[in-house]
C-alpha atoms as a PDB file:
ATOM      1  CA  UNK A   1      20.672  15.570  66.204  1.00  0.00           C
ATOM      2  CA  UNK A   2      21.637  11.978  65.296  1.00  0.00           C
ATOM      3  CA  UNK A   3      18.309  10.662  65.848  1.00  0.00           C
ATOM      4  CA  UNK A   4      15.919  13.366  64.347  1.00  0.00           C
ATOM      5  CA  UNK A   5      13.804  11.912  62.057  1.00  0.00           C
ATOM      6  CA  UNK A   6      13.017  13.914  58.667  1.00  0.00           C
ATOM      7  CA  UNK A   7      10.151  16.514  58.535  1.00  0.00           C
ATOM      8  CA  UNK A   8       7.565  14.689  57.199  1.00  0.00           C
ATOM      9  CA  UNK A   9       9.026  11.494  55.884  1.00  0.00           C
ATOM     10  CA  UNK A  10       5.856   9.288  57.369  1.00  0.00           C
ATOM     11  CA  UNK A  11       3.205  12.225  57.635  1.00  0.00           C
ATOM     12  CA  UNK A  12       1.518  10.773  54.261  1.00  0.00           C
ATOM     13  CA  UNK A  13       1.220   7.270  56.020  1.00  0.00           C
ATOM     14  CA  UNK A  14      -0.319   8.798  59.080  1.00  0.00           C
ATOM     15  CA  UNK A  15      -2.449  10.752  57.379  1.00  0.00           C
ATOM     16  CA  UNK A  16      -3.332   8.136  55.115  1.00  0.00           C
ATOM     17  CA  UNK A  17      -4.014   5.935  58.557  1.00  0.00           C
ATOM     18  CA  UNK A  18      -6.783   8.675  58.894  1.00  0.00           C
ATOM     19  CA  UNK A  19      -7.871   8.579  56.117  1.00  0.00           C
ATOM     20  CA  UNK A  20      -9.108   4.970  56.279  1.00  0.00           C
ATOM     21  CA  UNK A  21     -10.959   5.733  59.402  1.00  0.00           C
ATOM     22  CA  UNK A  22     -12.716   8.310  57.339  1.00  0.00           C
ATOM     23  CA  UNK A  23     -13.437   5.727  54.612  1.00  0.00           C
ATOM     24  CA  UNK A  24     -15.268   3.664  57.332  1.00  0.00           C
ATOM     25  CA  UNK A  25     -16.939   6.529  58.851  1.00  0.00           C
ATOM     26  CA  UNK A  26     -17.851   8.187  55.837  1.00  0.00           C
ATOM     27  CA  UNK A  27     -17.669   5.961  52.613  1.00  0.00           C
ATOM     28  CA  UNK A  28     -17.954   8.923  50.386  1.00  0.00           C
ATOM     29  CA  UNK A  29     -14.478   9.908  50.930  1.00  0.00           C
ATOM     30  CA  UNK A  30     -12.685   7.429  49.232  1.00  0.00           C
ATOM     31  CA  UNK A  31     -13.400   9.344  46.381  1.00  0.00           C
ATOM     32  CA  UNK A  32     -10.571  12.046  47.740  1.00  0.00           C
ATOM     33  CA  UNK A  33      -8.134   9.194  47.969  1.00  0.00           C
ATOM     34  CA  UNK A  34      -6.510   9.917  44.315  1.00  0.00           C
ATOM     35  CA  UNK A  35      -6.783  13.474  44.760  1.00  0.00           C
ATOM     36  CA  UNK A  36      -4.618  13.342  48.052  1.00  0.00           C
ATOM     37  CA  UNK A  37      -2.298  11.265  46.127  1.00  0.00           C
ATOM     38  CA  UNK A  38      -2.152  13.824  43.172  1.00  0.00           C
ATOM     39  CA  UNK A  39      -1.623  16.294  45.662  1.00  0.00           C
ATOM     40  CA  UNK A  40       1.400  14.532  47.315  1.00  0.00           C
ATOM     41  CA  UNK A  41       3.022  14.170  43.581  1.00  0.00           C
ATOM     42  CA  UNK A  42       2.350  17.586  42.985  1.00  0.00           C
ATOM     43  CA  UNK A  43       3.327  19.170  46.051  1.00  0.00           C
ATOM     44  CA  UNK A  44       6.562  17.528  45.660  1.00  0.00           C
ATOM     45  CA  UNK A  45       7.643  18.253  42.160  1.00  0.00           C
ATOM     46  CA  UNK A  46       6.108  21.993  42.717  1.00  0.00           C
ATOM     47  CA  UNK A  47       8.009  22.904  45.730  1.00  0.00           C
ATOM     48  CA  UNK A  48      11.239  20.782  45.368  1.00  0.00           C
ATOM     49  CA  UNK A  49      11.459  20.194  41.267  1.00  0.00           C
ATOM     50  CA  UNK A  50      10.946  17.418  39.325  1.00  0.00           C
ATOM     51  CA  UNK A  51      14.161  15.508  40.559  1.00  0.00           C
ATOM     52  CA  UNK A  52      11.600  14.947  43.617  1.00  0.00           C
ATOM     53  CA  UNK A  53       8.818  12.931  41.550  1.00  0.00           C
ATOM     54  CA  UNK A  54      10.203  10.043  43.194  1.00  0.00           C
ATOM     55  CA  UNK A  55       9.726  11.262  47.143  1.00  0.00           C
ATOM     56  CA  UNK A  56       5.936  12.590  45.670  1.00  0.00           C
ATOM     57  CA  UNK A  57       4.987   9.283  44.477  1.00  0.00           C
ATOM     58  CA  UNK A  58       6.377   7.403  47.320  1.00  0.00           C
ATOM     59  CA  UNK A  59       4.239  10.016  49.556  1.00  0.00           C
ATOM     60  CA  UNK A  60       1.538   9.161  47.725  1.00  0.00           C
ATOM     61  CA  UNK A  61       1.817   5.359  48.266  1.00  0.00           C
ATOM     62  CA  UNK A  62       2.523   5.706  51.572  1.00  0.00           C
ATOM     63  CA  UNK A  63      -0.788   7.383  51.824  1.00  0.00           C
ATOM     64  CA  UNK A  64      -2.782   4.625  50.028  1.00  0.00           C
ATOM     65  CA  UNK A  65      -0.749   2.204  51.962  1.00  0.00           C
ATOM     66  CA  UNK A  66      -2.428   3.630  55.284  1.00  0.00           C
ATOM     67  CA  UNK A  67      -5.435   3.749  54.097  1.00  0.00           C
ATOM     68  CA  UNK A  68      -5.282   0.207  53.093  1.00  0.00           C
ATOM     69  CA  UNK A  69      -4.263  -0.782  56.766  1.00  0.00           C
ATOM     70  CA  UNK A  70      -7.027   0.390  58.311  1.00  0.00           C
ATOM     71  CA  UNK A  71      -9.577  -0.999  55.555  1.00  0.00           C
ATOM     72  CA  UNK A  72      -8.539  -4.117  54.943  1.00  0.00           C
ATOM     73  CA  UNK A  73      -9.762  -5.657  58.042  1.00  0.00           C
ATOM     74  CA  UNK A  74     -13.784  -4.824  57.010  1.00  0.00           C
ATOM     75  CA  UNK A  75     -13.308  -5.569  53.672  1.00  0.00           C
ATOM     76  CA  UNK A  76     -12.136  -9.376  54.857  1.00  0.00           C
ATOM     77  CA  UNK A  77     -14.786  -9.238  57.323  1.00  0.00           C
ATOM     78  CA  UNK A  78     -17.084  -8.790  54.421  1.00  0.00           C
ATOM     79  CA  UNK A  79     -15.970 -10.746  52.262  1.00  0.00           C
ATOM     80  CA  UNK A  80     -16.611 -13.561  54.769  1.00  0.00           C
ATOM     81  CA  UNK A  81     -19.890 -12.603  56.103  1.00  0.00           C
ATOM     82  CA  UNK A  82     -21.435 -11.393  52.384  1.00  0.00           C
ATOM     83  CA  UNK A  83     -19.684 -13.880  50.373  1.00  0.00           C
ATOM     84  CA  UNK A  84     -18.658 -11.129  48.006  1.00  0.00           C
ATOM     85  CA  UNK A  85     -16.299  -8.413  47.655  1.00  0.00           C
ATOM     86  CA  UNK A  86     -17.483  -5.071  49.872  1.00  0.00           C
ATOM     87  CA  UNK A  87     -14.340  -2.891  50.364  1.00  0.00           C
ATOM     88  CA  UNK A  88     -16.483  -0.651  52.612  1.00  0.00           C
ATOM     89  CA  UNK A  89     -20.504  -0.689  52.620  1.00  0.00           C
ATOM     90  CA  UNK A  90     -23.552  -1.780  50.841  1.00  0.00           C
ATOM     91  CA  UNK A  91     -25.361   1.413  50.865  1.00  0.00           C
ATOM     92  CA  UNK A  92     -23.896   2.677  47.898  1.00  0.00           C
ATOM     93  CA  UNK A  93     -26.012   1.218  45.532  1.00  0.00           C
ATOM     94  CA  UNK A  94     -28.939   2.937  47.033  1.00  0.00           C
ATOM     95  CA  UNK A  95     -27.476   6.117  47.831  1.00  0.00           C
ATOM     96  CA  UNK A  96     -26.388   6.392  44.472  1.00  0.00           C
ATOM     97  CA  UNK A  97     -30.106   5.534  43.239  1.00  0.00           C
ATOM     98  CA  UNK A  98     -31.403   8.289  45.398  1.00  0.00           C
ATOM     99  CA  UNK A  99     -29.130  10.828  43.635  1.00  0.00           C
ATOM    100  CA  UNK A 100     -29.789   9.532  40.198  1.00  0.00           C
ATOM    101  CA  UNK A 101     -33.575   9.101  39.359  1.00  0.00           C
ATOM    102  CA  UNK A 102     -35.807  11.223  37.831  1.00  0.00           C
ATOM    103  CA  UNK A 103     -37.109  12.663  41.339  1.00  0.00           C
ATOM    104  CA  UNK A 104     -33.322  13.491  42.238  1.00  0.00           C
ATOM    105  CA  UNK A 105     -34.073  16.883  43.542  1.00  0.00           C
ATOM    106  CA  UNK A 106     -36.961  16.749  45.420  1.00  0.00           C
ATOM    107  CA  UNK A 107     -35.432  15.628  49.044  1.00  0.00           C
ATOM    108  CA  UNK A 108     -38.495  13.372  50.285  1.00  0.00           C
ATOM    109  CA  UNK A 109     -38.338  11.463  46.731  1.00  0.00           C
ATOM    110  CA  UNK A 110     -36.312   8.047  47.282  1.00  0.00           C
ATOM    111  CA  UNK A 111     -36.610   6.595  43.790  1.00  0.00           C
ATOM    112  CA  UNK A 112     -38.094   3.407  43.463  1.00  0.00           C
ATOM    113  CA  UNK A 113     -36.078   1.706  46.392  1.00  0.00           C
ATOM    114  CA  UNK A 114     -39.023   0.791  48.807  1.00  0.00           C
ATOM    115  CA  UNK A 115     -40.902  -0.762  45.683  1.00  0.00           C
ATOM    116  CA  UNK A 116     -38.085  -2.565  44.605  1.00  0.00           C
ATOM    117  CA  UNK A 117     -37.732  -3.313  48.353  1.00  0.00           C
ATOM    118  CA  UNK A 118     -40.803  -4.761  48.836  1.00  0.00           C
ATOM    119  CA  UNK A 119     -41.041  -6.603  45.593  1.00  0.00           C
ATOM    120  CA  UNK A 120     -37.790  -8.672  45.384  1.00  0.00           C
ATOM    121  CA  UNK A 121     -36.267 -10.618  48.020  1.00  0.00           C
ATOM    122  CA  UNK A 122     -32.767  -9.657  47.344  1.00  0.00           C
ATOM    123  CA  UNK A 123     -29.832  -9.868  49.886  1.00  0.00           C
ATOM    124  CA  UNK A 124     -28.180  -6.782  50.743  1.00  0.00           C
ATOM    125  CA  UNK A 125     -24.947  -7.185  48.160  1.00  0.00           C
ATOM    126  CA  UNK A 126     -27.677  -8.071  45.210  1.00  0.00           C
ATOM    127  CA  UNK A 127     -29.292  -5.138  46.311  1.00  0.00           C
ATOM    128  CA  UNK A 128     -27.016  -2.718  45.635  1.00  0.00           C
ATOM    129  CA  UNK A 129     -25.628  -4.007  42.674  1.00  0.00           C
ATOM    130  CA  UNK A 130     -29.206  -3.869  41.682  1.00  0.00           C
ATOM    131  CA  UNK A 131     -29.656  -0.015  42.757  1.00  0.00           C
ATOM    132  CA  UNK A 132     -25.913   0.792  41.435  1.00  0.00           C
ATOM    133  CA  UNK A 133     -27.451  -0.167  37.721  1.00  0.00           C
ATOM    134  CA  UNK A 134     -30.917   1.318  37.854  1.00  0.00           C
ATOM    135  CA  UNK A 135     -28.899   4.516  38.905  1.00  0.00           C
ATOM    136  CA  UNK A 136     -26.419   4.452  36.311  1.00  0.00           C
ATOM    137  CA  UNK A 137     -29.332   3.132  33.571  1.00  0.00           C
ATOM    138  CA  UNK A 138     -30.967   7.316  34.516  1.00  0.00           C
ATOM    139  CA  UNK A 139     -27.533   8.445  34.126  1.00  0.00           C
ATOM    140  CA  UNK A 140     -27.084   6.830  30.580  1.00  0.00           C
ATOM    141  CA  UNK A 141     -30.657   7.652  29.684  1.00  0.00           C
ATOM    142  CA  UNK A 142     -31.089  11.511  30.923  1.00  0.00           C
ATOM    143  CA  UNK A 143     -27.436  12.721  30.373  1.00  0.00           C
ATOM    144  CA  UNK A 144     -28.790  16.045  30.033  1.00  0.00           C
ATOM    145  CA  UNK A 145     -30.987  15.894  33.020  1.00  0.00           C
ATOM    146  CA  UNK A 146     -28.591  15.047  35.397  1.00  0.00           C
ATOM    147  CA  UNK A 147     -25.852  17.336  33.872  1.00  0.00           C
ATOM    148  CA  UNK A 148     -28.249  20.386  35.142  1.00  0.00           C
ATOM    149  CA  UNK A 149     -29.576  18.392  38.106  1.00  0.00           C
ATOM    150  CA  UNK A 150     -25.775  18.258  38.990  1.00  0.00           C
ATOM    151  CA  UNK A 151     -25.044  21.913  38.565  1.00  0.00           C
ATOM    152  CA  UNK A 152     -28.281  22.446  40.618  1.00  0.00           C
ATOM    153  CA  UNK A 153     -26.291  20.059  43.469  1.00  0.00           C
ATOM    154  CA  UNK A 154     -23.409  21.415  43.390  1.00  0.00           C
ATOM    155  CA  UNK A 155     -25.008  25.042  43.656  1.00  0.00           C
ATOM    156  CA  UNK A 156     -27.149  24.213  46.253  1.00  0.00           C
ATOM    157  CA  UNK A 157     -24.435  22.724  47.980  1.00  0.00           C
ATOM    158  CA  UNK A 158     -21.864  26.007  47.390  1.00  0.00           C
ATOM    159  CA  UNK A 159     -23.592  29.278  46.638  1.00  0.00           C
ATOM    160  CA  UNK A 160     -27.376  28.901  46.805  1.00  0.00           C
ATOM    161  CA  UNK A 161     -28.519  31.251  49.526  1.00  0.00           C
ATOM    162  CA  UNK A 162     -32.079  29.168  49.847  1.00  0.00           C
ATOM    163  CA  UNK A 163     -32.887  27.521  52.866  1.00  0.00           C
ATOM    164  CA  UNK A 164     -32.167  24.439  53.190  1.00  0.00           C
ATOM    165  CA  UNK A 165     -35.125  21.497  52.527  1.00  0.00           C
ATOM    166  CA  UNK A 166     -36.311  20.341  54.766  1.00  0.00           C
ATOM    167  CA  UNK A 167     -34.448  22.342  57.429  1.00  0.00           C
ATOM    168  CA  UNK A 168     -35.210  26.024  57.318  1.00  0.00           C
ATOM    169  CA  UNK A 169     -32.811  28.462  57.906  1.00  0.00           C
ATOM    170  CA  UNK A 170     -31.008  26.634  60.886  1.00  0.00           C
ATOM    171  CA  UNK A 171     -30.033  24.413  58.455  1.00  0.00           C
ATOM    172  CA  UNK A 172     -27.317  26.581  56.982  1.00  0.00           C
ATOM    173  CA  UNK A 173     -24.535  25.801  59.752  1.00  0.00           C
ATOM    174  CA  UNK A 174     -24.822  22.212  58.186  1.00  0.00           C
ATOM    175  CA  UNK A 175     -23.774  23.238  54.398  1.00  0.00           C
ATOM    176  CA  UNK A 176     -19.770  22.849  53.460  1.00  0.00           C
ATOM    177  CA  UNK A 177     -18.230  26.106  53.037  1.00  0.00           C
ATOM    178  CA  UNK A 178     -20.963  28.445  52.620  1.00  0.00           C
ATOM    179  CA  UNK A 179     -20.939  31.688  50.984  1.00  0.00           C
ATOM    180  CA  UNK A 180     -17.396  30.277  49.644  1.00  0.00           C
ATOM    181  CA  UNK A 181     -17.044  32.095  45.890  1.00  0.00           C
ATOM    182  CA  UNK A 182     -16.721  29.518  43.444  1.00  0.00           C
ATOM    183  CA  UNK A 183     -17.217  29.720  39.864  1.00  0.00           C
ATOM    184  CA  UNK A 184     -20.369  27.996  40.617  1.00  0.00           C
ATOM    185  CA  UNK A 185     -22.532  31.189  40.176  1.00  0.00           C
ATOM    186  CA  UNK A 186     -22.626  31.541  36.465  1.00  0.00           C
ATOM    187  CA  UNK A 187     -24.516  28.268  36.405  1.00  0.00           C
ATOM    188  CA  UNK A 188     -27.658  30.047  37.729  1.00  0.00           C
ATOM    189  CA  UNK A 189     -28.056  31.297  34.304  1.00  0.00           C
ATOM    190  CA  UNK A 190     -27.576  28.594  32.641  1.00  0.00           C
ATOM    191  CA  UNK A 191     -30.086  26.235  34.742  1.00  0.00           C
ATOM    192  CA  UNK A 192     -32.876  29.125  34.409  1.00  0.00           C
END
């Protein structure tokens, strides 16, 4: 009994150990990062009262700390080989340009990356700074647009019942909870 070790004291560093391989993997889900760590907060105060905030943040930390580990060795690896700070990738910029152009929904459409490609000789970090503000410049510019082509996203994404471009109907296995009820089906309406 002496040398039990308390449910869950280092879980959130584990976890958070994982989660840094799924930052490398997948870059995208660094944006969960702060949600996992409002989780951990929450969770704690929820279930064991606000007297816990402390354990909840230091859960939280913990997490980020593991995440940290695990990315911090390609971010310096970066930093030495592109001469600039790349926590992760340097496909953002473009991926984010693909999403955010005025051909956004139409899957085949890549923006104007292959033009800008082929008429700039850019390295790959100038790049997607580059592709980060031509993306952002549509954003600022079409709020409106890419309000509804959002809601179109995120219904495609949860609740349409279309196939899937450019995939058919086998492409359904590959969609994130599908058929899940969100309150993602009023925006139909709205987008008609």
């Amino acid at each position: 009994r002496r040398y039990q070790v308390k449910r869950g004291r280092w879980q959130p560093l584990a976890l958070g150990l994982l989660g840094g391989v799924l930052i490398l993997i997948r870059p995208t889900f660094g944006l969960c990062v702060p949600l996992f760590a409002l989780w951990f907060v929450g969770h704690h105060v929820w279930h064991q009262g606000l007297a816990h905030l402390f354990r909840g943040v230091r859960a939280a930390l913990l997490f980020g700390a593991g995440a940290a580990i695990v990315m911090a060795p390609w971010a310096v690896r970066n930093y030495f080989v592109l001469n600039a700070w790349v926590p992760v990738s340097t496909n953002g910029g473009v991926n984010f340009h693909i999403g955010h152009n005025p051909n956004n929904l139409e899957y085949w459409q890549f923006g104007a990356k292959e033009s800008v490609r082929s008429q700039m000789d850019l390295d790959e970090v100038q790049e997607d700074r580059l592709f980060y503000a031509m993306g952002w410049e549509y954003v600022q510019s079409h709020p409106r647009e890419e309000l509804q082509a959002t809601v179109r996203k995120l219904d495609y994404l949860f609740v349409s019942t279309e196939p899937p471009w450019p995939l058919g109907w086998e492409g359904h296995r590959l969609r994130y909870w599908r058929g899940l009820p969100l309150p993602t089906i009023p925006w139909g309406l709205w987008i008609l």
